[in-house]
Structure formats: C-alpha cells, structure tokens
C-alpha atoms as a PDB file:
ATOM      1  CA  UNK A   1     -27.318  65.415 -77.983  1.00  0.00           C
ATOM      2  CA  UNK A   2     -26.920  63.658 -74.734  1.00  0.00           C
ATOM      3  CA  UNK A   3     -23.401  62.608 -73.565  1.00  0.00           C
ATOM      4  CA  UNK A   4     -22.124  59.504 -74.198  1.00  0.00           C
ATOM      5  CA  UNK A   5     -24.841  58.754 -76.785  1.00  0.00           C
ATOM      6  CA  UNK A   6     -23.605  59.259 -80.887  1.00  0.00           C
ATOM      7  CA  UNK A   7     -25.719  58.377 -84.017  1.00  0.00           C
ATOM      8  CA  UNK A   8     -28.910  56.490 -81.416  1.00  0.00           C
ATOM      9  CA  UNK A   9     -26.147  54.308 -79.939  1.00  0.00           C
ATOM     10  CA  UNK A  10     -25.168  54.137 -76.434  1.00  0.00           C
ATOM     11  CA  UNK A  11     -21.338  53.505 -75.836  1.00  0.00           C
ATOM     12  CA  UNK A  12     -20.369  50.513 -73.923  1.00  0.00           C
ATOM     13  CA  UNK A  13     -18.121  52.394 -71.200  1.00  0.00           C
ATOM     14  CA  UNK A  14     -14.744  51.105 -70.781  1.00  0.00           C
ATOM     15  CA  UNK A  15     -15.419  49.572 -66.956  1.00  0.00           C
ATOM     16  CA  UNK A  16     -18.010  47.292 -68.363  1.00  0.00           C
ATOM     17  CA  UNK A  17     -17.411  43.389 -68.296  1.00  0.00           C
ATOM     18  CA  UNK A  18     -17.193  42.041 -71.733  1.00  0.00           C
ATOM     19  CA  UNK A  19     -14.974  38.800 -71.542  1.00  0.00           C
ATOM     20  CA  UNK A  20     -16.348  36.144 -69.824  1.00  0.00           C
ATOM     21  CA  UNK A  21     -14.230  33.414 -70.898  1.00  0.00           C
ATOM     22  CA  UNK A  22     -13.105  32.539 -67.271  1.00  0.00           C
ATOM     23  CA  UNK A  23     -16.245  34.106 -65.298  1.00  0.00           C
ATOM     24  CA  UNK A  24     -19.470  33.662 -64.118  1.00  0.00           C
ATOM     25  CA  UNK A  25     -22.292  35.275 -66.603  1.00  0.00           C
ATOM     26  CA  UNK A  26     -25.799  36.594 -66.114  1.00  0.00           C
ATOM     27  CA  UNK A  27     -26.637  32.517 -68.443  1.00  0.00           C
ATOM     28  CA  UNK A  28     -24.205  31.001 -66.584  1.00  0.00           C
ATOM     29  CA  UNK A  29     -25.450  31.662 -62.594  1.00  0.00           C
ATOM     30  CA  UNK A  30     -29.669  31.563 -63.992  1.00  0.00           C
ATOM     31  CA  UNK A  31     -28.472  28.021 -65.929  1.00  0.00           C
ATOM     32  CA  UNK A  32     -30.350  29.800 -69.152  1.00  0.00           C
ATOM     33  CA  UNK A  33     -29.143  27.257 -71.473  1.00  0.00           C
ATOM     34  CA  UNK A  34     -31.485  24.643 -69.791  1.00  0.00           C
ATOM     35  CA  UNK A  35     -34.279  26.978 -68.891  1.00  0.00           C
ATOM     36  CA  UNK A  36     -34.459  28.506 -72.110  1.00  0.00           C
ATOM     37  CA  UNK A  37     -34.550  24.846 -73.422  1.00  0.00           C
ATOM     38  CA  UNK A  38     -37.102  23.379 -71.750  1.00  0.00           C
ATOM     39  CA  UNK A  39     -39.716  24.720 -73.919  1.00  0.00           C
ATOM     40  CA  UNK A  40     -40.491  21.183 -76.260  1.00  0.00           C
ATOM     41  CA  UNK A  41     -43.649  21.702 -78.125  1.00  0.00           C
ATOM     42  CA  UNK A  42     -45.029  18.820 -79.151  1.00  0.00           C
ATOM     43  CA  UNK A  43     -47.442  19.606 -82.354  1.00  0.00           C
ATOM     44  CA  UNK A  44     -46.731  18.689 -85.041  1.00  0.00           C
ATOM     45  CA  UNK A  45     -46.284  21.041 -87.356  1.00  0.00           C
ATOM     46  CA  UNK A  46     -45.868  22.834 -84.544  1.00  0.00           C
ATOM     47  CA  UNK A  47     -48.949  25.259 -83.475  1.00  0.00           C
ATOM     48  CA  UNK A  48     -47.467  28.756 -82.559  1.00  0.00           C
ATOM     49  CA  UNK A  49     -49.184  29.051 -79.446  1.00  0.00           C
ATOM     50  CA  UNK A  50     -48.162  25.694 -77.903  1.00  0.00           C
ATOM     51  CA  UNK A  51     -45.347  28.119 -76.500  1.00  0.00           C
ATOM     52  CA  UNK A  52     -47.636  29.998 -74.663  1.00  0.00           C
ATOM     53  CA  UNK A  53     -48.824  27.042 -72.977  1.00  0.00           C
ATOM     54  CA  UNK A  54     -45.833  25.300 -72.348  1.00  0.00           C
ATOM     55  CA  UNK A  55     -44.104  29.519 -70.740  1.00  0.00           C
ATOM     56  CA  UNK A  56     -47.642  29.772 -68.831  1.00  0.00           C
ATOM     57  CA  UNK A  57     -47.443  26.488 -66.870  1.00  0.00           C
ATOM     58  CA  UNK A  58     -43.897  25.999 -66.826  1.00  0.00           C
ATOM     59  CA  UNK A  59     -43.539  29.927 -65.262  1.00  0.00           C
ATOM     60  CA  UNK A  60     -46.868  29.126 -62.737  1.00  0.00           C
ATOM     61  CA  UNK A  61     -44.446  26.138 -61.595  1.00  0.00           C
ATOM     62  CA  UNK A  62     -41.237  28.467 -60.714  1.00  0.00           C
ATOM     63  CA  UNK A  63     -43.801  31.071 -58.688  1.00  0.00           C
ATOM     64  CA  UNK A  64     -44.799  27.749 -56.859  1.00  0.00           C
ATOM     65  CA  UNK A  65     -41.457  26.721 -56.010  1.00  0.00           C
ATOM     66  CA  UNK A  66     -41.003  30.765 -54.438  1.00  0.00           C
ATOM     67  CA  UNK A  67     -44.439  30.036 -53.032  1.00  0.00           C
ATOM     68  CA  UNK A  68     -43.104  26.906 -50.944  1.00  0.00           C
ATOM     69  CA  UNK A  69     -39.916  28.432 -49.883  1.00  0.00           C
ATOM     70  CA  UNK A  70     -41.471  31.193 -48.590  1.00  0.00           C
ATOM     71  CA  UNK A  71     -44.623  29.049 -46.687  1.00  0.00           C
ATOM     72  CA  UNK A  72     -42.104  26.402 -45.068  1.00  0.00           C
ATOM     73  CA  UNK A  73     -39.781  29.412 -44.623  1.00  0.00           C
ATOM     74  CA  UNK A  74     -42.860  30.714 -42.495  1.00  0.00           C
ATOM     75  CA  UNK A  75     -43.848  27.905 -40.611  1.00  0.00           C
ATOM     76  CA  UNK A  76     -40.647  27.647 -39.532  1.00  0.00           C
ATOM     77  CA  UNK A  77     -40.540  30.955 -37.791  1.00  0.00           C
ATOM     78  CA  UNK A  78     -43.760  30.208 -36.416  1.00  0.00           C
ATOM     79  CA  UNK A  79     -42.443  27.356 -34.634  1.00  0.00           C
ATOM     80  CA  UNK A  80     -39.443  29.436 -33.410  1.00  0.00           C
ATOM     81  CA  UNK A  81     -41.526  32.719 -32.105  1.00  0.00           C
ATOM     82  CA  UNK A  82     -39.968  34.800 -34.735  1.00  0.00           C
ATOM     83  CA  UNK A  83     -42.970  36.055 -36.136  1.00  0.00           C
ATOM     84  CA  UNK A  84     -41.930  39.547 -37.900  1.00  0.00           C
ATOM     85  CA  UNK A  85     -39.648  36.962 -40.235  1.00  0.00           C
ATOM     86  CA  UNK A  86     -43.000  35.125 -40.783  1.00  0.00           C
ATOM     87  CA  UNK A  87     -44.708  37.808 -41.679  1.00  0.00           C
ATOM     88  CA  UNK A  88     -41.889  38.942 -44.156  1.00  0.00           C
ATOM     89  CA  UNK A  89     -42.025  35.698 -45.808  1.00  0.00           C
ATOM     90  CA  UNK A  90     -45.838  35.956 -46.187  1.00  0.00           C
ATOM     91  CA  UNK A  91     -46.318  39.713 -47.685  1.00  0.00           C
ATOM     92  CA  UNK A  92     -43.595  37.975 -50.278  1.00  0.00           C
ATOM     93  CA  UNK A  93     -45.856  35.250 -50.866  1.00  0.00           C
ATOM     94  CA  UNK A  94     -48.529  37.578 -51.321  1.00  0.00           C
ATOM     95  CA  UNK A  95     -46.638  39.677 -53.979  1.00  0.00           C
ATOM     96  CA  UNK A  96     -46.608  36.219 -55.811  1.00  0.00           C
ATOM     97  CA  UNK A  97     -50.046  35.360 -55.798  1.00  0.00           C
ATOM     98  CA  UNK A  98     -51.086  38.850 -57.053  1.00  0.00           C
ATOM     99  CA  UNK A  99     -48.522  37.885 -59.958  1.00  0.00           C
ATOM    100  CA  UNK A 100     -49.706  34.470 -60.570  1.00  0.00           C
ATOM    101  CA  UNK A 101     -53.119  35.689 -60.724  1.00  0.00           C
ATOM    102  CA  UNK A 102     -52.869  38.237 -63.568  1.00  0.00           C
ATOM    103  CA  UNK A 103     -50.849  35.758 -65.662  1.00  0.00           C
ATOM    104  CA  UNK A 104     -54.122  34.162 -66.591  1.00  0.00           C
ATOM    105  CA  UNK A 105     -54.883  37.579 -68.617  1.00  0.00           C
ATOM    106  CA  UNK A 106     -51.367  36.099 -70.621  1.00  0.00           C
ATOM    107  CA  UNK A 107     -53.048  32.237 -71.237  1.00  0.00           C
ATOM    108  CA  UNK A 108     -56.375  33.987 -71.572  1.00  0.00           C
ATOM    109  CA  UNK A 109     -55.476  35.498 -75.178  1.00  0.00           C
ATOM    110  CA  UNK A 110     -55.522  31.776 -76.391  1.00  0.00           C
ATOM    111  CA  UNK A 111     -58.941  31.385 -78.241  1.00  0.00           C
ATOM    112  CA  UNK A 112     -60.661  28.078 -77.743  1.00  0.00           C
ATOM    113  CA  UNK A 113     -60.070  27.536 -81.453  1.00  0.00           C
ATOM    114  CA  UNK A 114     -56.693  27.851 -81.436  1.00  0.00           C
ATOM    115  CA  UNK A 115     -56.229  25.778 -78.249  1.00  0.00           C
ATOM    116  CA  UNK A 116     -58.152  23.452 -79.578  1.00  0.00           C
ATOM    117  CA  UNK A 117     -55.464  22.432 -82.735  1.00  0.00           C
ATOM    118  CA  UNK A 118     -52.792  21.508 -80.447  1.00  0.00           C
ATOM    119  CA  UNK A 119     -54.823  20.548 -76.896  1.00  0.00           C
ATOM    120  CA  UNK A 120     -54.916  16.538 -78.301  1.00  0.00           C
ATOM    121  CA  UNK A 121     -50.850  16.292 -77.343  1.00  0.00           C
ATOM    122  CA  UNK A 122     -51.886  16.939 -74.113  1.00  0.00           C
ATOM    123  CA  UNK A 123     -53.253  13.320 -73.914  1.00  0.00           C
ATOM    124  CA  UNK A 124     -53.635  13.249 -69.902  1.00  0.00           C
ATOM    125  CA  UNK A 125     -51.294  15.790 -68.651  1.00  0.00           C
ATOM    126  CA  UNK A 126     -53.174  18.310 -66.740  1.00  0.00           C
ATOM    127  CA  UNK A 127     -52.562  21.067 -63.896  1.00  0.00           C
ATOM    128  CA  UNK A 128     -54.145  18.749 -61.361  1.00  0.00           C
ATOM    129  CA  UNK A 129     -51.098  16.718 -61.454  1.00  0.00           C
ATOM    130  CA  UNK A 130     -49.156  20.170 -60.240  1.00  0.00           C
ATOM    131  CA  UNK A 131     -46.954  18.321 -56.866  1.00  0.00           C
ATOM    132  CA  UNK A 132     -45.930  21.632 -56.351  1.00  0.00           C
ATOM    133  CA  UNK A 133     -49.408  23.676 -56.176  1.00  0.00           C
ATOM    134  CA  UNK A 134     -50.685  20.406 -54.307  1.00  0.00           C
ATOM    135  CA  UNK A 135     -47.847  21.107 -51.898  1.00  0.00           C
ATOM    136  CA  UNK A 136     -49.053  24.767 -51.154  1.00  0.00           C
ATOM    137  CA  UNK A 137     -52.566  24.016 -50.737  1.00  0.00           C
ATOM    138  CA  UNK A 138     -51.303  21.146 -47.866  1.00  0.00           C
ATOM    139  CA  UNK A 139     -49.542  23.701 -46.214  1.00  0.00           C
ATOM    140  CA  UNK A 140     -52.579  26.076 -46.058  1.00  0.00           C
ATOM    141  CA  UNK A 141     -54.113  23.746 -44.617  1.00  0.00           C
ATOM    142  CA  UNK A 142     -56.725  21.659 -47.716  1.00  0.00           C
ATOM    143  CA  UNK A 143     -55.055  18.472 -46.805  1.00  0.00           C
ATOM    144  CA  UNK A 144     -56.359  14.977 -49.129  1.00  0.00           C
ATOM    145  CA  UNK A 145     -54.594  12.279 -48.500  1.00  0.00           C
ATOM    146  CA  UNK A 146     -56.063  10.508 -51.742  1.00  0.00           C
ATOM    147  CA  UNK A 147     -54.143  13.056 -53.699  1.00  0.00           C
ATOM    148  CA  UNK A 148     -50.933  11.391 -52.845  1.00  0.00           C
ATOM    149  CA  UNK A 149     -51.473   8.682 -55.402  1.00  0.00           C
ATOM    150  CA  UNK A 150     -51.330  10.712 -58.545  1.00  0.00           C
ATOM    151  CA  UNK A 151     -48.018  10.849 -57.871  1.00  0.00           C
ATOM    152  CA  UNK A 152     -47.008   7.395 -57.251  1.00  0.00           C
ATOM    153  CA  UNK A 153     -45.031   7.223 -60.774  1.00  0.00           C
ATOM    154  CA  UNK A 154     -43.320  10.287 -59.766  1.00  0.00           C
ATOM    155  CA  UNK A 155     -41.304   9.566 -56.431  1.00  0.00           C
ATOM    156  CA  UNK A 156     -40.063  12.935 -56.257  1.00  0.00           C
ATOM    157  CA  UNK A 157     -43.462  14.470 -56.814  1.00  0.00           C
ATOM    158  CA  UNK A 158     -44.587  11.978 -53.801  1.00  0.00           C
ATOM    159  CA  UNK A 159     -42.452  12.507 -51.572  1.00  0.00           C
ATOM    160  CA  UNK A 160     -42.670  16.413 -52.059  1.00  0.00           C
ATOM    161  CA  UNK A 161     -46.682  15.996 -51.571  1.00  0.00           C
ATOM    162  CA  UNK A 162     -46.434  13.671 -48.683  1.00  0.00           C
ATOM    163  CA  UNK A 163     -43.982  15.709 -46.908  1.00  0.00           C
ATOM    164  CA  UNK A 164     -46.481  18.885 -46.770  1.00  0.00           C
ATOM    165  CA  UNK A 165     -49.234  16.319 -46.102  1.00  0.00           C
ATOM    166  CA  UNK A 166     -47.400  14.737 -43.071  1.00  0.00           C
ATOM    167  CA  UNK A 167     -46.316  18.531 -41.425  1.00  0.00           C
ATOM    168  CA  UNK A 168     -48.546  21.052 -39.598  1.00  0.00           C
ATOM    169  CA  UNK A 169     -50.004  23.786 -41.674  1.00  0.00           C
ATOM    170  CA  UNK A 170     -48.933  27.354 -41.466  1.00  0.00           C
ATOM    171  CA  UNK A 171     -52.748  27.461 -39.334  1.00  0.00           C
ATOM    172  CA  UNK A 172     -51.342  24.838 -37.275  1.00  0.00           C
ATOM    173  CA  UNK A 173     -48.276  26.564 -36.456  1.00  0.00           C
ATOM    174  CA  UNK A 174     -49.634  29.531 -36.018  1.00  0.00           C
ATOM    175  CA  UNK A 175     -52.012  28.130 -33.319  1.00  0.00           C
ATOM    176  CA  UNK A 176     -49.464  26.355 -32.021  1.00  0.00           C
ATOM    177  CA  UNK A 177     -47.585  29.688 -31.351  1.00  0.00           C
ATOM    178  CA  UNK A 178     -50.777  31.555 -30.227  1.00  0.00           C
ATOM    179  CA  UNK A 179     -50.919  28.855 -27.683  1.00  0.00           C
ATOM    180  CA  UNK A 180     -47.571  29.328 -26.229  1.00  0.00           C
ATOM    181  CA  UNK A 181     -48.228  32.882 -26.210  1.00  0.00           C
ATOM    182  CA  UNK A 182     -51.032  32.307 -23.507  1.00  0.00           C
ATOM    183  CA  UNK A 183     -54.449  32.097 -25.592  1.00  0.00           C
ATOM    184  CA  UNK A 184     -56.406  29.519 -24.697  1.00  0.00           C
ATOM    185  CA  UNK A 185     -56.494  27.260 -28.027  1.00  0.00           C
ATOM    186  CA  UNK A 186     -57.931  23.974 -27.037  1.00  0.00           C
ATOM    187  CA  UNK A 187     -55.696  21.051 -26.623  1.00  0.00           C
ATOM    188  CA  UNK A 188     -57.698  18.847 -29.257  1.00  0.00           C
ATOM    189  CA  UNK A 189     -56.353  21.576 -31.850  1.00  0.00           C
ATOM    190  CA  UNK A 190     -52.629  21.403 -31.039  1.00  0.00           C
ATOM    191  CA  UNK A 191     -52.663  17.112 -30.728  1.00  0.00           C
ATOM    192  CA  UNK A 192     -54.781  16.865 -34.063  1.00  0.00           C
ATOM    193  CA  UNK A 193     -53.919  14.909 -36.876  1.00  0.00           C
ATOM    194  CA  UNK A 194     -52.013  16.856 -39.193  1.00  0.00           C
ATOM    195  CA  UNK A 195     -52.930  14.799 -42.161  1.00  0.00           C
ATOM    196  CA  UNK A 196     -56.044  15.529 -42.313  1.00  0.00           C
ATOM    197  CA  UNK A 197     -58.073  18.150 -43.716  1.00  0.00           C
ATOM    198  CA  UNK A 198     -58.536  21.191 -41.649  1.00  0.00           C
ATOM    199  CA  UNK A 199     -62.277  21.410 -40.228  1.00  0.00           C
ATOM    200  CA  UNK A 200     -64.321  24.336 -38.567  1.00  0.00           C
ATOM    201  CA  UNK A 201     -63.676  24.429 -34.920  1.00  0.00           C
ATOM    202  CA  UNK A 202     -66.366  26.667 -33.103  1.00  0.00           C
ATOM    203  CA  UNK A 203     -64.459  27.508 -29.981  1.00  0.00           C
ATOM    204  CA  UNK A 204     -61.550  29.359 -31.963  1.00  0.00           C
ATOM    205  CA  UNK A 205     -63.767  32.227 -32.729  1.00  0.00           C
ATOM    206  CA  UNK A 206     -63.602  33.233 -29.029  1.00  0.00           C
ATOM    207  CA  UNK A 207     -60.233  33.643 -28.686  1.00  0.00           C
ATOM    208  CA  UNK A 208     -60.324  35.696 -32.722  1.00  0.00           C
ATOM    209  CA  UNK A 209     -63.189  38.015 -31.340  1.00  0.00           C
ATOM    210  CA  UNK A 210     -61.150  39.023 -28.307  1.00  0.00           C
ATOM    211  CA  UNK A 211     -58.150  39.612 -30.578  1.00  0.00           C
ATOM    212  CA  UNK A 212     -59.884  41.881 -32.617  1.00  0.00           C
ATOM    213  CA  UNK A 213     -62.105  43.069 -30.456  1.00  0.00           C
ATOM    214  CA  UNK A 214     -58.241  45.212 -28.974  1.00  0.00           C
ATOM    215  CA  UNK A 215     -56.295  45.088 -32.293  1.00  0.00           C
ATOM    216  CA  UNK A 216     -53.702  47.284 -29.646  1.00  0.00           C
ATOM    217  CA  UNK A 217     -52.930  44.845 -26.901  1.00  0.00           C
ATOM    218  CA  UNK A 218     -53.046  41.734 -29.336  1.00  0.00           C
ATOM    219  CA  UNK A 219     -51.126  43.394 -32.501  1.00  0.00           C
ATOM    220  CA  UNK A 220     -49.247  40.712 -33.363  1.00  0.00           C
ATOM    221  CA  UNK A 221     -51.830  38.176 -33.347  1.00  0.00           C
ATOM    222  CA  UNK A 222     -54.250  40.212 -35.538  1.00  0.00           C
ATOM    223  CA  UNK A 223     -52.112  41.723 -37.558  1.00  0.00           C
ATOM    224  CA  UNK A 224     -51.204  37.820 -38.393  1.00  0.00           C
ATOM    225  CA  UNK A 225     -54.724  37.000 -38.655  1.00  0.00           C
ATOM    226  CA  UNK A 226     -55.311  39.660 -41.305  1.00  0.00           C
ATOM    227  CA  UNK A 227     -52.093  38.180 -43.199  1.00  0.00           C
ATOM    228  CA  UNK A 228     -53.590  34.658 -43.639  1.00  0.00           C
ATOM    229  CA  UNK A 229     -56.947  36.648 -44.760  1.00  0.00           C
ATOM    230  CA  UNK A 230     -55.304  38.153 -47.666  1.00  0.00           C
ATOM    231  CA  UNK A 231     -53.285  35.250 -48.194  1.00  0.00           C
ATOM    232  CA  UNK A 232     -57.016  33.061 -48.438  1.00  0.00           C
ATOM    233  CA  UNK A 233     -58.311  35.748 -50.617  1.00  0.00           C
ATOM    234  CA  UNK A 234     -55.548  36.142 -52.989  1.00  0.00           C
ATOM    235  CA  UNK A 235     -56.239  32.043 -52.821  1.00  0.00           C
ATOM    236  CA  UNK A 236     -59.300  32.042 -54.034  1.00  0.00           C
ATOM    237  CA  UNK A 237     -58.796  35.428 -56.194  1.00  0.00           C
ATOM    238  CA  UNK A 238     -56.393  33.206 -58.160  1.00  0.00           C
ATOM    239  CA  UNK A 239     -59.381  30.172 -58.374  1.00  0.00           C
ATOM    240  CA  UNK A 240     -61.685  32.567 -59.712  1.00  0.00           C
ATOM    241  CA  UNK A 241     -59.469  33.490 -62.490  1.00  0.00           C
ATOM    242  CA  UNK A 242     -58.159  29.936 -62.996  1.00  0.00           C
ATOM    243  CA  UNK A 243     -62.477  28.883 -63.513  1.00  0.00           C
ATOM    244  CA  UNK A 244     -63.267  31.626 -65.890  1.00  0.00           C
ATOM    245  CA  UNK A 245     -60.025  31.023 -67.990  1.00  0.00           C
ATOM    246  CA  UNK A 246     -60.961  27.637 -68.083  1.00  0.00           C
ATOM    247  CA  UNK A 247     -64.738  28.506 -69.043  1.00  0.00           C
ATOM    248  CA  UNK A 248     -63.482  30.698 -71.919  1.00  0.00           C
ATOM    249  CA  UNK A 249     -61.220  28.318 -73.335  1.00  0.00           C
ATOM    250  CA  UNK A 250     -62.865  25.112 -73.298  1.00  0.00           C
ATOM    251  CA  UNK A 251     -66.374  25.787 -71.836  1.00  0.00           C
ATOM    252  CA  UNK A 252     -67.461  23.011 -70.142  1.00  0.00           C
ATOM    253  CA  UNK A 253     -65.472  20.254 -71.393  1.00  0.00           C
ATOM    254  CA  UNK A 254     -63.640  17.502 -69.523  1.00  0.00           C
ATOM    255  CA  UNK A 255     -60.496  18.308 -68.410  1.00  0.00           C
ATOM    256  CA  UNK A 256     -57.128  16.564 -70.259  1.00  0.00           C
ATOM    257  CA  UNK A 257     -56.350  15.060 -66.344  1.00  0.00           C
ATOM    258  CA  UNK A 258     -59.918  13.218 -66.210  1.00  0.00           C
ATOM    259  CA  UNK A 259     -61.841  16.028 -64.000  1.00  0.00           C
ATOM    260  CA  UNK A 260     -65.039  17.649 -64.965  1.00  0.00           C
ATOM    261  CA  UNK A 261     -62.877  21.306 -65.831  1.00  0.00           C
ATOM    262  CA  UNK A 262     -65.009  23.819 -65.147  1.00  0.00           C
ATOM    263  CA  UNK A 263     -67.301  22.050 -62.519  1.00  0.00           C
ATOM    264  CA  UNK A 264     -64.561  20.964 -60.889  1.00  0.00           C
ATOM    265  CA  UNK A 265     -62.533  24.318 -59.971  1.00  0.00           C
ATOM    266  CA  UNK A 266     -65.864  25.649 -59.065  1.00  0.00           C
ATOM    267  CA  UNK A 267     -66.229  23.408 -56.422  1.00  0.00           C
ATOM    268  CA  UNK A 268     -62.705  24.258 -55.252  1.00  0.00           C
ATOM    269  CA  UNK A 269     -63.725  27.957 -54.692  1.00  0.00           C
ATOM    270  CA  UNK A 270     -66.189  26.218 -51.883  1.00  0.00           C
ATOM    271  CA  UNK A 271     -62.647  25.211 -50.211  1.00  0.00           C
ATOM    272  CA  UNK A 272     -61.619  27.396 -47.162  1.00  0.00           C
ATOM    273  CA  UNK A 273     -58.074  27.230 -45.413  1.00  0.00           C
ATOM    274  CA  UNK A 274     -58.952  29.968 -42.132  1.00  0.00           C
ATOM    275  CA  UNK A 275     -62.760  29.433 -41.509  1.00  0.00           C
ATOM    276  CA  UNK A 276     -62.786  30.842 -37.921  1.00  0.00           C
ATOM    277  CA  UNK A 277     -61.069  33.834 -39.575  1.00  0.00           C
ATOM    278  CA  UNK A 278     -64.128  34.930 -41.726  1.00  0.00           C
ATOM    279  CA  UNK A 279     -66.324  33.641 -39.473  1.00  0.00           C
ATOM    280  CA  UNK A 280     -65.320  36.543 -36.374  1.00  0.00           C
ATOM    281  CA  UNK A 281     -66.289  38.680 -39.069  1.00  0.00           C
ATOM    282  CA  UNK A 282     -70.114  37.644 -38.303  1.00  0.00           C
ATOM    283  CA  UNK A 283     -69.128  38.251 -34.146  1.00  0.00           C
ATOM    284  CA  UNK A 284     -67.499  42.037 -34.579  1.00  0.00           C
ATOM    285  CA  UNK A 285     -69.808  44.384 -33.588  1.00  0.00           C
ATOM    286  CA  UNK A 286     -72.714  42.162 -32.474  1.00  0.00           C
END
C-alpha cells in the first residue's frame, strides 16, 4: 500500500490550510461565487443544454479579455522598442487562439434539434454583438467604423470598441517600429488614418522580400513577421471552425443578431489583417 494512503483515501497532511475563516481562499481571490453564478438559463422548463451555450460564450468572452491584454500589452512594447516582450505577449496570444479554436468541438456536440428547443430565448442576442472580439479584430487591424453603433446602448461596450478603433493596430506599430529601425516604410503608412480599415499597400513587399530574403541580418524583423502570420492563421483557423459549427447547427439560417449566419462568416474568412505578409510569399524565390 502506498504511504500516506489507507482504505482509497488520501490523508489531508497536517501543514495543509483548512480554516479559512479570516483568509483569502482559492473562491474568494477567482470571485467564484459570481462566476459560478452567472450562468442564467433562460428556458423555460429549462433545456439542459442551454448551459452549454451560456459556459461556451461566456468562456470565449474571458479568452477575449486575455486576448486584449496581451495585444495592447504588445503594441505597447512595439511603441517602446522592446520587442522580445512583444513577442512574449504574442506566442501567449497564440496559445489562446489554439484554445479558443478547439472549444467549438465542445458547442459542436449540440445537435441542431436540440439547439433548436431553446434558440427562440435568444430573441436578438448574437456573437456579433461580442465588444470584446470586435475589439481584437480592430487591433489586428479589420477596422469598421459602422460597427461602433451596435453598441450605442452599451457605453461600456462603446467606448471599449471605439478605443481599439481610434489606436494604431499591432501592424501599425509594428511598422512604426520597423521604421525607426531604418527600413524604408513610406511616410503615407506611418501618417495614415488609424480608423480605417487596413488596405494592401504594394511598396511594403519590398522592404518584406529583403527581410526574408537574410532571415540572419534582419532576425528580429522576420522572426516578427512570421509571429503575425501565425497569429492571421490561427485567425482565420478559428473562422473556419466558427462557419462549419454554425453550418452544422443551424444550416443556413439567419442568424439570432440579424446576419445571414453562415453566408456571413464566410465572407469574413475573405478578411485579411497582414496582406503584404502572404503576399512576399509569391516574391521568395522568383
């Protein structure tokens, strides 16, 4: 029998914290009596996988929160020249992504019969109202300034979504910083409006093509380069997953927030934060 172990039970040893009556508890620092409360399902009686729904979304929206930490976190650094702290805050951002994406395997064991019994309580809530998933896409750079309004009854929500609207993209900063590190990025990039919508600029590939074309003498800039490439293709990884969960749930049916569903987050796969970063690709080798 293994020590310390008697009839399947593992002894509590003596040095172990039991009485919490005047200290702080695993509940007490995560708040668990709110989080674990949050959950208010809203069928009636109520469906058993309403939960599911309500954990899937609700957990997406804590990952987001990480995700925005970590991306402003970034940007900052970016703007400082401390670019291995970037770089740290992106490979954790990456870690997320690669979790957010498999949780759709979780909402994907939801058959479009039983979603169906409990998706009418929805009435218009849907993930496009997300401020928070809005937020990351404006920092990568897919900027709409006709989003802001669907948050108008939610100042919070606005001002969250306006803020990362308003501020330079982790592409702009990181331009910005390959700028003041001597590459020639035009000057029309760095003065640009940073509200709108990032847009192909031919004369960036140049200056990629060299970088890769010594990965050596420009490390740091291509190793950042390949970053925000695996950052775009977790991105759209995490689209692709988001469609076909969609498409086996509810087919092709309107979505609860007014959009076409499926139509519509195909469309988004179209959607490209780093163009001049997959289009080098094309110059390599040529």
């Amino acid at each position: 029998m293994s020590e310390g172990v008697e009839g399947n039970t593992r002894a509590i040893e003596d040095s172990v914290v039991t009485d919490f009556s005047d200290r702080m508890s695993y509940g007490g620092y995560l708040e668990l009596s709110t989080l674990l409360a949050a959950q208010h399902p809203l069928s009636s009686p109520e469906h058993h996988d309403e939960l599911l729904f309500i954990i899937q979304h609700q957990t997406t929206e804590l990952w987001l929160k990480l995700v925005l930490h970590e991306l402003s976190a970034a940007c900052a650094y970016l703007r400082q020249d401390q670019l291995p702290l970037a770089l740290k805050c992106i490979a954790r951002v990456k870690h997320i992504q690669r979790t957010l994406t498999e949780q759709w395997s979780v909402l994907a064991t939801l058959t479009p019969a039983e979603y169906a019994q409990f998706r009418g309580v929805l009435g218009n809530a849907s993930g496009f109202q997300s401020a928070q998933y809005r937020a990351v896409e404006f920092t990568l750079g897919n900027k709409n300034a006709g989003m802001v309004r669907v948050f108008s009854a939610d100042p919070a929500a606005e001002r969250l979504v306006r803020a990362a609207l308003e501020s330079p993209s982790l592409y702009d900063e990181f331009l910005r910083m390959l700028a003041r590190s001597g590459y020639s990025v035009p000057q029309h990039v760095l003065e640009r409006d940073v509200t709108a919508a990032w847009t192909f600029v031919p004369e960036l590939v140049p200056i990629f093509a060299s970088i890769y074309s010594d990965p050596q003498q420009h490390w740091a800039a291509y190793e950042t380069c390949e970053e925000l490439v695996d950052l775009e293709d977790n991105f759209q990884l995490w689209r692709f997953r988001h469609l076909k969960t969609v498409e086996r749930i509810i087919g092709f049916k309107t979505g609860t927030g007014g959009s076409s569903g499926a139509s519509f987050l195909q469309r988004a796969l179209e959607l490209t934060f780093f163009p001049e970063l997959f289009a080098v690709r094309t110059e390599i080798g040529e």
